[in-house]
N, C-alpha and C. Protein backbone atom coordinates (compact mmCIF):
# COMPACT_ATOMS: atom_id res chain seq x y z
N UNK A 1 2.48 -7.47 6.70
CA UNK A 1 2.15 -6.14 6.24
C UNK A 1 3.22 -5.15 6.68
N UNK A 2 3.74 -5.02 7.91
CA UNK A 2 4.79 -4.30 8.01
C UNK A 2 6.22 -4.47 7.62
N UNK A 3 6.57 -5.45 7.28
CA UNK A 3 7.39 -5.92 6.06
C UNK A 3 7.57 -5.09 5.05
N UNK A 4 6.51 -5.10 4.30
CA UNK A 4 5.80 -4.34 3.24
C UNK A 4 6.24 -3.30 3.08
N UNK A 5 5.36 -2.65 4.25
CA UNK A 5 5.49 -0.89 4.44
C UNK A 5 7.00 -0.96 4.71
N UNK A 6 8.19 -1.37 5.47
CA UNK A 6 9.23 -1.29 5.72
C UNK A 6 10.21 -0.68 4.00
N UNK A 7 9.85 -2.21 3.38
CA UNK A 7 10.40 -2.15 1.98
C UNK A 7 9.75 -0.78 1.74
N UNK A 8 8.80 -0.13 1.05
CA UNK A 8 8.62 0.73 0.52
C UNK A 8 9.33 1.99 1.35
N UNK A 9 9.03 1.84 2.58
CA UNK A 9 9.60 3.07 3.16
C UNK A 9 11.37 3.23 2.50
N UNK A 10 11.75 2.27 2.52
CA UNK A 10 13.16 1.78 2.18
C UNK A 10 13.61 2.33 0.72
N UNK A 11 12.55 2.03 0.26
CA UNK A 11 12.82 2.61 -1.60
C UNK A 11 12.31 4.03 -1.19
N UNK A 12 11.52 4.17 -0.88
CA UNK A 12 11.67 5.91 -0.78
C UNK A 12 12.86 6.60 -0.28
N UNK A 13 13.49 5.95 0.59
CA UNK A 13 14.95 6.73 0.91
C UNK A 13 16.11 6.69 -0.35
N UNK A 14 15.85 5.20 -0.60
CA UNK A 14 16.87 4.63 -2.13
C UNK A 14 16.42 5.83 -3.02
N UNK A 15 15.29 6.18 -3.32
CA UNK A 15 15.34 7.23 -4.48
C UNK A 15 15.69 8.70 -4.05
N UNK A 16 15.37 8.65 -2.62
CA UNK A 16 15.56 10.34 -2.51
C UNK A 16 17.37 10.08 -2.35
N UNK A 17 17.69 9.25 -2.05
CA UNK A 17 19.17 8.98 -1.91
C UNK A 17 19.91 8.96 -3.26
N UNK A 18 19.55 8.17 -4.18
CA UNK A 18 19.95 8.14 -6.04
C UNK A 18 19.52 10.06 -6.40
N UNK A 19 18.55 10.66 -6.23
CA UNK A 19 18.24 11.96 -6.82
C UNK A 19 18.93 12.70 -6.49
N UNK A 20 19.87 12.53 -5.28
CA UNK A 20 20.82 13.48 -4.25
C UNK A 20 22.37 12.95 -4.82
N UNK A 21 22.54 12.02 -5.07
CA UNK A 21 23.59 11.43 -5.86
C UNK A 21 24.41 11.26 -4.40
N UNK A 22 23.90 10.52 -3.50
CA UNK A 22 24.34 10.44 -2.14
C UNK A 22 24.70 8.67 -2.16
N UNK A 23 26.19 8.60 -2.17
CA UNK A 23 26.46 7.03 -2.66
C UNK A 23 26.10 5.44 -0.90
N UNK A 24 26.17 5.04 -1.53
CA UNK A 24 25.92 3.96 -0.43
C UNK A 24 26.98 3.97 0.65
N UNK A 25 27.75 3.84 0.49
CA UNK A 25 28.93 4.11 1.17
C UNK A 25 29.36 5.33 2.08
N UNK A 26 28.52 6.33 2.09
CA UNK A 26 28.16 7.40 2.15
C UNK A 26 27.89 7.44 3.87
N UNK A 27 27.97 7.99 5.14
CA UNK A 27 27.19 7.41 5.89
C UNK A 27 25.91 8.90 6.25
N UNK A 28 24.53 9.07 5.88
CA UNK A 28 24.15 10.15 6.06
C UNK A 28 23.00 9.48 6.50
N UNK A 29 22.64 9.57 7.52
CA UNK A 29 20.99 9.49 8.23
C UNK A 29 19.82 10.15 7.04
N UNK A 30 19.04 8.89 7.71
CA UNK A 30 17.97 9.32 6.31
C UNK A 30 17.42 10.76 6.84
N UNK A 31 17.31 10.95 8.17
CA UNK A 31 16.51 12.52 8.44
C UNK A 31 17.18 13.70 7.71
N UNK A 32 18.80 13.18 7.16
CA UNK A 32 19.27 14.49 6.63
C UNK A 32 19.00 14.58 5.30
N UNK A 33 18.83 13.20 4.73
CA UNK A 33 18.11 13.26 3.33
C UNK A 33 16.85 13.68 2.66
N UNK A 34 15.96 13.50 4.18
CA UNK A 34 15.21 14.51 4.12
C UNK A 34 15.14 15.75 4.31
N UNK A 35 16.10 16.66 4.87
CA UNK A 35 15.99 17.87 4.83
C UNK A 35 16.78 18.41 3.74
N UNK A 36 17.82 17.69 3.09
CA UNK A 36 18.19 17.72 1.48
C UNK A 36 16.67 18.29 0.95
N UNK A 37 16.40 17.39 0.87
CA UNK A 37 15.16 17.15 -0.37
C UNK A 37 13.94 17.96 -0.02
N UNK A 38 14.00 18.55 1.05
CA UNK A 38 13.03 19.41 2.03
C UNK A 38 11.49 18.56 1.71
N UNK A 39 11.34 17.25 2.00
CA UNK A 39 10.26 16.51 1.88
C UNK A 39 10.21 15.45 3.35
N UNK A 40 9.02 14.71 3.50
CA UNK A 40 8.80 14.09 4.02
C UNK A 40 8.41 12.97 3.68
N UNK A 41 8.40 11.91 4.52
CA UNK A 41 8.25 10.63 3.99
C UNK A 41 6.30 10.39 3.54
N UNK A 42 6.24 10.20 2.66
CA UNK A 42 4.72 9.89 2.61
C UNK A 42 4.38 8.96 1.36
N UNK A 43 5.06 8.21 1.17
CA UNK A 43 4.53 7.09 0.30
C UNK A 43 3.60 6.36 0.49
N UNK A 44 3.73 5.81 1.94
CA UNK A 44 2.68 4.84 2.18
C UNK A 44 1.47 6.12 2.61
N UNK A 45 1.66 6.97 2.47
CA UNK A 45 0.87 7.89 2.93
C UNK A 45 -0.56 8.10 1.16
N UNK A 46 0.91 8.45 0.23
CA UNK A 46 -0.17 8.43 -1.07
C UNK A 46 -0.59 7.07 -1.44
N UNK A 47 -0.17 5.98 -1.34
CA UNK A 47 -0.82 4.23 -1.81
C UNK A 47 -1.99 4.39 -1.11
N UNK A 48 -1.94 4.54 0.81
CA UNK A 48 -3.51 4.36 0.90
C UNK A 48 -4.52 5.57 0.18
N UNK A 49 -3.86 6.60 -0.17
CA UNK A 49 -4.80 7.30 -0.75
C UNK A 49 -5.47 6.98 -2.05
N UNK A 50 -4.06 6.86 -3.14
CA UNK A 50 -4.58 6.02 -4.09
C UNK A 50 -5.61 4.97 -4.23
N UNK A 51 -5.36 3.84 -2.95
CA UNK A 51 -6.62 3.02 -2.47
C UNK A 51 -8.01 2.99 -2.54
N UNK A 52 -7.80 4.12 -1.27
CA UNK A 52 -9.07 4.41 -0.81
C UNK A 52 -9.56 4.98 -2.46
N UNK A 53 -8.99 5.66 -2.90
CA UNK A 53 -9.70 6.47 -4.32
C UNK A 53 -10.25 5.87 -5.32
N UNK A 54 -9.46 4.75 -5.56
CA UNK A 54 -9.57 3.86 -6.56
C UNK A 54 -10.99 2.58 -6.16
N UNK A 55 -10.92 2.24 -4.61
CA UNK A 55 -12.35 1.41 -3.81
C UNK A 55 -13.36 2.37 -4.18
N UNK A 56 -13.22 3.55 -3.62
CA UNK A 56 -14.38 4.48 -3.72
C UNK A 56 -15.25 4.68 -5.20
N UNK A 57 -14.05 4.88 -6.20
CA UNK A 57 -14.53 4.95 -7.94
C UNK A 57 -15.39 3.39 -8.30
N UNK A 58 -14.46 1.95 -7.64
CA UNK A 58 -15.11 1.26 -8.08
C UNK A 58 -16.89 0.96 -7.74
N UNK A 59 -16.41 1.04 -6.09
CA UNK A 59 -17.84 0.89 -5.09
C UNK A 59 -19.27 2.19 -5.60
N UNK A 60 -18.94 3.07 -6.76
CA UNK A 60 -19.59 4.04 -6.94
C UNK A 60 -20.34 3.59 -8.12
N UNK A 61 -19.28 2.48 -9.30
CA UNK A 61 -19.95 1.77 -10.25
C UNK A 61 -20.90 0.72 -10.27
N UNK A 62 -21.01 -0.06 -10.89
CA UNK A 62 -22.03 -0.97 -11.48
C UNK A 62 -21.40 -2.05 -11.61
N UNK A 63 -20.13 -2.47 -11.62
CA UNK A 63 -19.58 -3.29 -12.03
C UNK A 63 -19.66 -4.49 -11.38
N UNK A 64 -19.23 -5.94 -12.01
CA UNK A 64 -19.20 -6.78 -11.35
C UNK A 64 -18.06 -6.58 -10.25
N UNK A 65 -17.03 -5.73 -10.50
CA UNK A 65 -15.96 -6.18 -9.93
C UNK A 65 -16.21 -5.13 -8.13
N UNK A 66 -17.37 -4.76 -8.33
CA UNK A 66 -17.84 -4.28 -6.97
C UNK A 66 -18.11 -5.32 -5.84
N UNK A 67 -18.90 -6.20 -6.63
CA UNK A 67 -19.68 -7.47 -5.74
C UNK A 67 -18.36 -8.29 -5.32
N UNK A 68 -17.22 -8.03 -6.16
CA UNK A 68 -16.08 -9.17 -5.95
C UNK A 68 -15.29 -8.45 -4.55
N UNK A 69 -14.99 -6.93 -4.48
CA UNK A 69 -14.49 -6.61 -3.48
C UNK A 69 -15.38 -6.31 -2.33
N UNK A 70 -16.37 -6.26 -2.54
CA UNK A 70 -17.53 -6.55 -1.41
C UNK A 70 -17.54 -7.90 -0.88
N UNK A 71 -16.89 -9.16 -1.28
CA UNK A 71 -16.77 -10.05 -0.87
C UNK A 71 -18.16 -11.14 -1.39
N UNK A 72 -18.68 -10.29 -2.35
CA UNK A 72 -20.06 -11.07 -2.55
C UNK A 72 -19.89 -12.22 -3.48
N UNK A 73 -18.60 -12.30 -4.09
CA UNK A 73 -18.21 -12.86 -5.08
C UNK A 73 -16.89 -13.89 -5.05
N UNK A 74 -17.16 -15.07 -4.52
CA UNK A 74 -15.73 -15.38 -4.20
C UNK A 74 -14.57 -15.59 -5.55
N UNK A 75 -15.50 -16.08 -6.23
CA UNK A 75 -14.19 -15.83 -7.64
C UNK A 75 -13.87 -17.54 -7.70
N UNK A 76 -14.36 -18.12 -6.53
CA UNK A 76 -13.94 -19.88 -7.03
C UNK A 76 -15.56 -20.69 -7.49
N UNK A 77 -15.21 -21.97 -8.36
CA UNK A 77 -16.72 -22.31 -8.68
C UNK A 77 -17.02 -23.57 -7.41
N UNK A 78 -15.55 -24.21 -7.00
CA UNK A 78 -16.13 -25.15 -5.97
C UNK A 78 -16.50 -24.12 -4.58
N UNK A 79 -17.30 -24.97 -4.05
CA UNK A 79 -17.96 -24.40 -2.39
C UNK A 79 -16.50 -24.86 -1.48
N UNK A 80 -16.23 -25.75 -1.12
CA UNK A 80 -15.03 -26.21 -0.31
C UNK A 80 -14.20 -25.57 0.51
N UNK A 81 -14.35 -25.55 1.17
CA UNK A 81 -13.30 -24.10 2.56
C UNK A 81 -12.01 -24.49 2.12
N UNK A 82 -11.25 -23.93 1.85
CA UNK A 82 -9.88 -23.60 1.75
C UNK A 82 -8.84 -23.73 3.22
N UNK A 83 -7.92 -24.50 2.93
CA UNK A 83 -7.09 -24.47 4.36
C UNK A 83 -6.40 -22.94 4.45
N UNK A 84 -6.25 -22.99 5.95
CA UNK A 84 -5.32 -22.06 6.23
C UNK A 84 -5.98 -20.76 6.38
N UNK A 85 -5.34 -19.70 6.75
CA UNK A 85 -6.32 -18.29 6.81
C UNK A 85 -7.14 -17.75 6.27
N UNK A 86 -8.03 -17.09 6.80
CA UNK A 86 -9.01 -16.26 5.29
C UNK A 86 -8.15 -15.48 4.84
N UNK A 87 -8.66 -15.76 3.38
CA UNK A 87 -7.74 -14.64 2.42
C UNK A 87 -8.75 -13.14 2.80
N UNK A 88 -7.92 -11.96 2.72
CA UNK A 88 -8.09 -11.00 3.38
C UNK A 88 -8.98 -9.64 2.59
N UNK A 89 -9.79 -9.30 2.00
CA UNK A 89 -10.83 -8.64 1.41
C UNK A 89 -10.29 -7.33 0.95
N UNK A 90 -10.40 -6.80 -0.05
CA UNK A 90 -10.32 -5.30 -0.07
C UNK A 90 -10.40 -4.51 0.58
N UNK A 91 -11.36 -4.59 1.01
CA UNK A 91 -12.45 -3.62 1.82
C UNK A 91 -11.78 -3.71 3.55
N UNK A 92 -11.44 -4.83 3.62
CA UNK A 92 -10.76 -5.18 5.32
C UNK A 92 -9.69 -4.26 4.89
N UNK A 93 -8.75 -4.54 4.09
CA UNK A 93 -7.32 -3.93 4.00
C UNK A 93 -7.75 -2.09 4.45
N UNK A 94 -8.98 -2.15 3.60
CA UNK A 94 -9.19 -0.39 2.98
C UNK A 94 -9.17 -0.04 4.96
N UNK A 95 -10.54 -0.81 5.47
CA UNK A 95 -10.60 -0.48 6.95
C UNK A 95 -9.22 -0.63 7.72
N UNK A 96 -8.32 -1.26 7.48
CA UNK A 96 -7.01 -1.53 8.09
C UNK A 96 -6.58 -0.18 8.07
N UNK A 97 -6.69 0.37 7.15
CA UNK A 97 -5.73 1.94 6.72
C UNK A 97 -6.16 2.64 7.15
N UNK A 98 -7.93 2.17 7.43
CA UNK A 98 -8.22 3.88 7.62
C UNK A 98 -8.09 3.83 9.36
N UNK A 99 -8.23 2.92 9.89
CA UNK A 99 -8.23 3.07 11.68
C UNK A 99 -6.93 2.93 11.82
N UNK A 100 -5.79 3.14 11.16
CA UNK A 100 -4.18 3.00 11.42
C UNK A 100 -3.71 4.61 11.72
C-alpha cells in the first residue's frame, strides 16, 4: 500500500511539474513546485474522499453490491479456503483510511 501512495504522490509532482513546463533535467525540489503552483499535495487526500463517498452512496442503497462489500457475499460458488492471505474487504481498506 505504500508503494501505491508513493506512485501517486509521484504523478502528482509529474503533473504539477509538465503544467509548469519544468523539464526533467531541471533540478527543482518538489516543495518549490509547490509553491509555483501555490497548492499542496492532496491526492491521496481526494481518492480517500472519493472512497469514503462512493462506500457511503453504495452502503445507503439496496443493492446487491452492498452485501458484496460488506463481505456478506464472497463472489466464489466453491466453499474451499483459498491459500495465502485474506483478500482484503472494502470496508477494511475504507477503516484503514479513516484511522491513518
Amino acid at each position: 500500500m505504500a508503494i501505491d501512495q508513493k506512485h501517486l504522490e509521484s504523478f502528482e509532482m509529474w503533473c504539477w511539474r509538465r503544467m509548469e513546463k519544468i523539464s526533467w533535467t531541471d533540478y527543482v525540489r518538489n516543495e518549490e513546485v509547490l509553491i509555483r503552483v501555490s497548492e499542496q499535495r492532496n491526492i491521496l487526500h481526494e481518492i480517500r474522499k472519493w472512497k469514503a463517498n462512493w462506500i457511503g452512496h453504495i452502503l445507503r442503497s439496496n443493492y446487491h453490491l452492498k452485501e458484496v462489500i460488506e463481505g456478506k457475499i464472497d463472489g466464489r460458488i466453491d466453499v474451499t479456503r483459498r491459500r495465502g492471505r485474506r483478500r482484503k474487504k472494502m470496508l477494511d481498506d475504507l477503516e484503514e483510511d479513516i484511522f491513518i
